[in-house]
Protein backbone atom coordinates (compact mmCIF):
# COMPACT_ATOMS: atom_id res chain seq x y z
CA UNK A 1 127.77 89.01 108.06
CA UNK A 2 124.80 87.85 106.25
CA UNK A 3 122.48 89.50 107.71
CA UNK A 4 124.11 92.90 106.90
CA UNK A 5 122.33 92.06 103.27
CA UNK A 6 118.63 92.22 103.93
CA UNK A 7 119.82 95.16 106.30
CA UNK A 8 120.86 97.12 103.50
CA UNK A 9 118.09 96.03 101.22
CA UNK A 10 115.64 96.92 104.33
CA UNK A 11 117.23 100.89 104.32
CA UNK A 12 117.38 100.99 100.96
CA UNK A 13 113.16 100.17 100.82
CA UNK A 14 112.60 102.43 103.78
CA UNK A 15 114.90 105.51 102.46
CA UNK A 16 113.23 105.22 98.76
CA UNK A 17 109.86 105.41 101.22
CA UNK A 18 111.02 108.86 102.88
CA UNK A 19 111.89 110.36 99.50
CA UNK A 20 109.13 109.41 97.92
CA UNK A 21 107.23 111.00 100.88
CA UNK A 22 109.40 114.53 101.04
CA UNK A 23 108.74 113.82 97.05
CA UNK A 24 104.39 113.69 97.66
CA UNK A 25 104.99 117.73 99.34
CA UNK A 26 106.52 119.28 95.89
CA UNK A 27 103.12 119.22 93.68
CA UNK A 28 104.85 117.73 90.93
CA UNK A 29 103.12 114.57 88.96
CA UNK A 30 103.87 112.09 90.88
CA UNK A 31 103.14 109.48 88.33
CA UNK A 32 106.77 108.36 88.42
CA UNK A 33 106.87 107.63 92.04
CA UNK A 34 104.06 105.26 91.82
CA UNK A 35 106.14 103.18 89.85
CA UNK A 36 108.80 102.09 92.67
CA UNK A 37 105.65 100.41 94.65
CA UNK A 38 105.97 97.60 92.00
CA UNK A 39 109.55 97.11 93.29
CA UNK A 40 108.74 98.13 97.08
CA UNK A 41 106.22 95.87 97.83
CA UNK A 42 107.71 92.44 96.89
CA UNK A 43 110.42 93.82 97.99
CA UNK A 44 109.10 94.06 101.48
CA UNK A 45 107.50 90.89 101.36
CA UNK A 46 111.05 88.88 100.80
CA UNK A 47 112.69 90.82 103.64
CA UNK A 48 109.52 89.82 105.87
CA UNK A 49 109.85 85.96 105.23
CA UNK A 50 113.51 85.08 106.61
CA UNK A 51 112.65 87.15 109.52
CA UNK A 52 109.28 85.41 110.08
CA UNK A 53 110.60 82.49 109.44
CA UNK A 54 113.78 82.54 111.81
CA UNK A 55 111.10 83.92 114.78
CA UNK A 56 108.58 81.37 114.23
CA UNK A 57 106.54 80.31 116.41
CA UNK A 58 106.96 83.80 118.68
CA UNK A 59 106.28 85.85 115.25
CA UNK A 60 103.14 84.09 114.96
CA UNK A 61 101.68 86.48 118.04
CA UNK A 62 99.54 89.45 116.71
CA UNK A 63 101.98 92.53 117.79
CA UNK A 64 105.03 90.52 116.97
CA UNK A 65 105.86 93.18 114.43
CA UNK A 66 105.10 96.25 116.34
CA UNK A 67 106.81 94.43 119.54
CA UNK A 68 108.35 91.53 119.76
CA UNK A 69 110.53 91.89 117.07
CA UNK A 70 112.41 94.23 119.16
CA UNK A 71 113.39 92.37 122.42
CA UNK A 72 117.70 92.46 122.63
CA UNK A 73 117.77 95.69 120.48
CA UNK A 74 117.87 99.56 122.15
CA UNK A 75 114.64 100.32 123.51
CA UNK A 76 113.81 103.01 121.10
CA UNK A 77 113.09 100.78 118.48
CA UNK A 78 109.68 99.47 119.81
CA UNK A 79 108.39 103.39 120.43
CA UNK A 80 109.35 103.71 116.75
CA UNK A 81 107.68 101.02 115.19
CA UNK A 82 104.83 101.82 116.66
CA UNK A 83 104.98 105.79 115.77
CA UNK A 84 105.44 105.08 112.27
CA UNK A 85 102.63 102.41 111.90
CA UNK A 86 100.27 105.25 113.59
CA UNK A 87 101.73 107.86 111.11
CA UNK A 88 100.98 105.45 108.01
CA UNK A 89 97.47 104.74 109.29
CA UNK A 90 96.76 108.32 110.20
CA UNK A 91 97.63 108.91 106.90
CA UNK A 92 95.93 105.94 105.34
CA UNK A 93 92.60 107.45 106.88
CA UNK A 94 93.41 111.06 106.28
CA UNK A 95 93.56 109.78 102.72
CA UNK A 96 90.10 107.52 102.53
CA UNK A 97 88.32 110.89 103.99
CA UNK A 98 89.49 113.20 101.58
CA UNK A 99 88.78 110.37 98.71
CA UNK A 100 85.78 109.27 99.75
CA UNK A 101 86.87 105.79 99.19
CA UNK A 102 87.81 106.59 95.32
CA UNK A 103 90.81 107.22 93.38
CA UNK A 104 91.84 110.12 91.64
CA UNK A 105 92.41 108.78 87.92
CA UNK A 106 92.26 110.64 84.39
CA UNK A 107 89.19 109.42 82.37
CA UNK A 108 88.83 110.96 78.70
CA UNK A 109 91.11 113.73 79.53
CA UNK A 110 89.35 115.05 82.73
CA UNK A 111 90.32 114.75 86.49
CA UNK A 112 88.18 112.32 88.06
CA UNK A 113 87.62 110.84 91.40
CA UNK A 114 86.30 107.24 90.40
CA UNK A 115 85.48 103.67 92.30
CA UNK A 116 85.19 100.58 90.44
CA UNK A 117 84.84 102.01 87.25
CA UNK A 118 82.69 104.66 88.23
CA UNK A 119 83.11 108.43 88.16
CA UNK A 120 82.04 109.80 91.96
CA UNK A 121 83.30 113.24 91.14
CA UNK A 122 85.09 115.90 88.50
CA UNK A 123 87.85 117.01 90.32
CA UNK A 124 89.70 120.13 89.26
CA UNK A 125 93.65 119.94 88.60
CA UNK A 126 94.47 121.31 91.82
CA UNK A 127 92.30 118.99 93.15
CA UNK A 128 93.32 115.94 91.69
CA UNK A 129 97.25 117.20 92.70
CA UNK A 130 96.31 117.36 96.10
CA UNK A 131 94.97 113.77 96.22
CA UNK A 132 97.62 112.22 94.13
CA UNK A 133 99.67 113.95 96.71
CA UNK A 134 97.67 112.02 99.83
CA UNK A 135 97.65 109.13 98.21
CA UNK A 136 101.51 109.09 97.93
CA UNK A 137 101.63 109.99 101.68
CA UNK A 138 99.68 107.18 102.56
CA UNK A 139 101.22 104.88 100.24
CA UNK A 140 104.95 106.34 101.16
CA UNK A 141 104.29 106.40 104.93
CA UNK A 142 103.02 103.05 105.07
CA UNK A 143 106.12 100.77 103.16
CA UNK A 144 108.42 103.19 105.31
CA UNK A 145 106.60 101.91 108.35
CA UNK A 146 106.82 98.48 106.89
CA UNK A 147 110.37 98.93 105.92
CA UNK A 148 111.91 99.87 109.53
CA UNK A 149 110.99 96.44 111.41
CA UNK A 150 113.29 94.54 108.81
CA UNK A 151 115.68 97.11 108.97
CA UNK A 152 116.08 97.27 112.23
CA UNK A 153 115.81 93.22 112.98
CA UNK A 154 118.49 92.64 111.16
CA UNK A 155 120.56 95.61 111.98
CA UNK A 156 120.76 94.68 115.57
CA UNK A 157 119.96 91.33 114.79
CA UNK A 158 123.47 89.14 116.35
């Protein structure tokens, strides 16, 4: 019965990850999304251990978590793991192309596109929506990836 818990905590990371990505298509600021990673990320992190720890030494292996995680569960599982990790990366790179490696930020009141402190372009607001927008993709499609191999270990997990 105990592992129902990180289960649940698992979906729960994972579905805030979908809505914040069906959230990243409305144009709206997403300013308040970007606040959940603070939660979603060591959130992630402390479902990861137990499940590390209980595979050790097998989960040392490099595609532990985009394979081996799922031997004695349906065989869909695998195939999905792996789709969403190439969804979140696809996205990851979309992003870094359309960025050119920056961030979009607000400096002094205008829309910029900065790295390390310095301002690589003046982006307009539609702009700056659309990367904010990316950038949530990326960031949303990734911890959903993320999120599913927890969920589903210890969903199926006996």
């Amino acid at each position: 019965m105990m592992h129902r818990i990180p289960a649940l905590l698992s979906f729960l990371g994972f579905a805030a990850s979908i809505i914040a990505y069906v959230e990243s298509f409305s144009g709206s600021s997403t300013e308040s999304v970007f606040r959940w990673w603070i939660v979603l990320i060591p959130g992630m992190i402390g479902l990861f251990i137990p499940l590390y720890v209980r595979e050790y030494p097998s989960s040392r292996a490099p595609l532990f978590f985009l394979k081996g995680f799922a031997r004695e569960m349906p065989e869909w599982v695998a195939p999905c793991a792996r789709a969403l990790a190439v969804i979140g990366l696809i996205h990851l790179i979309w992003f870094a192309a359309h960025s050119g490696l920056g961030a979009p930020s607000v400096e002094d009141g205008q829309y910029v596109l900065s790295s390390r402190s310095h301002v690589l372009k003046v982006l307009s607001q539609a702009e700056y929506m659309a990367l904010r927008g990316d950038e949530l993709r990326a960031f949303a499609s990734m911890t959903a990836a993320f999120y599913f191999v927890p969920m589903m270990y210890w969903w199926f997990r006996r």
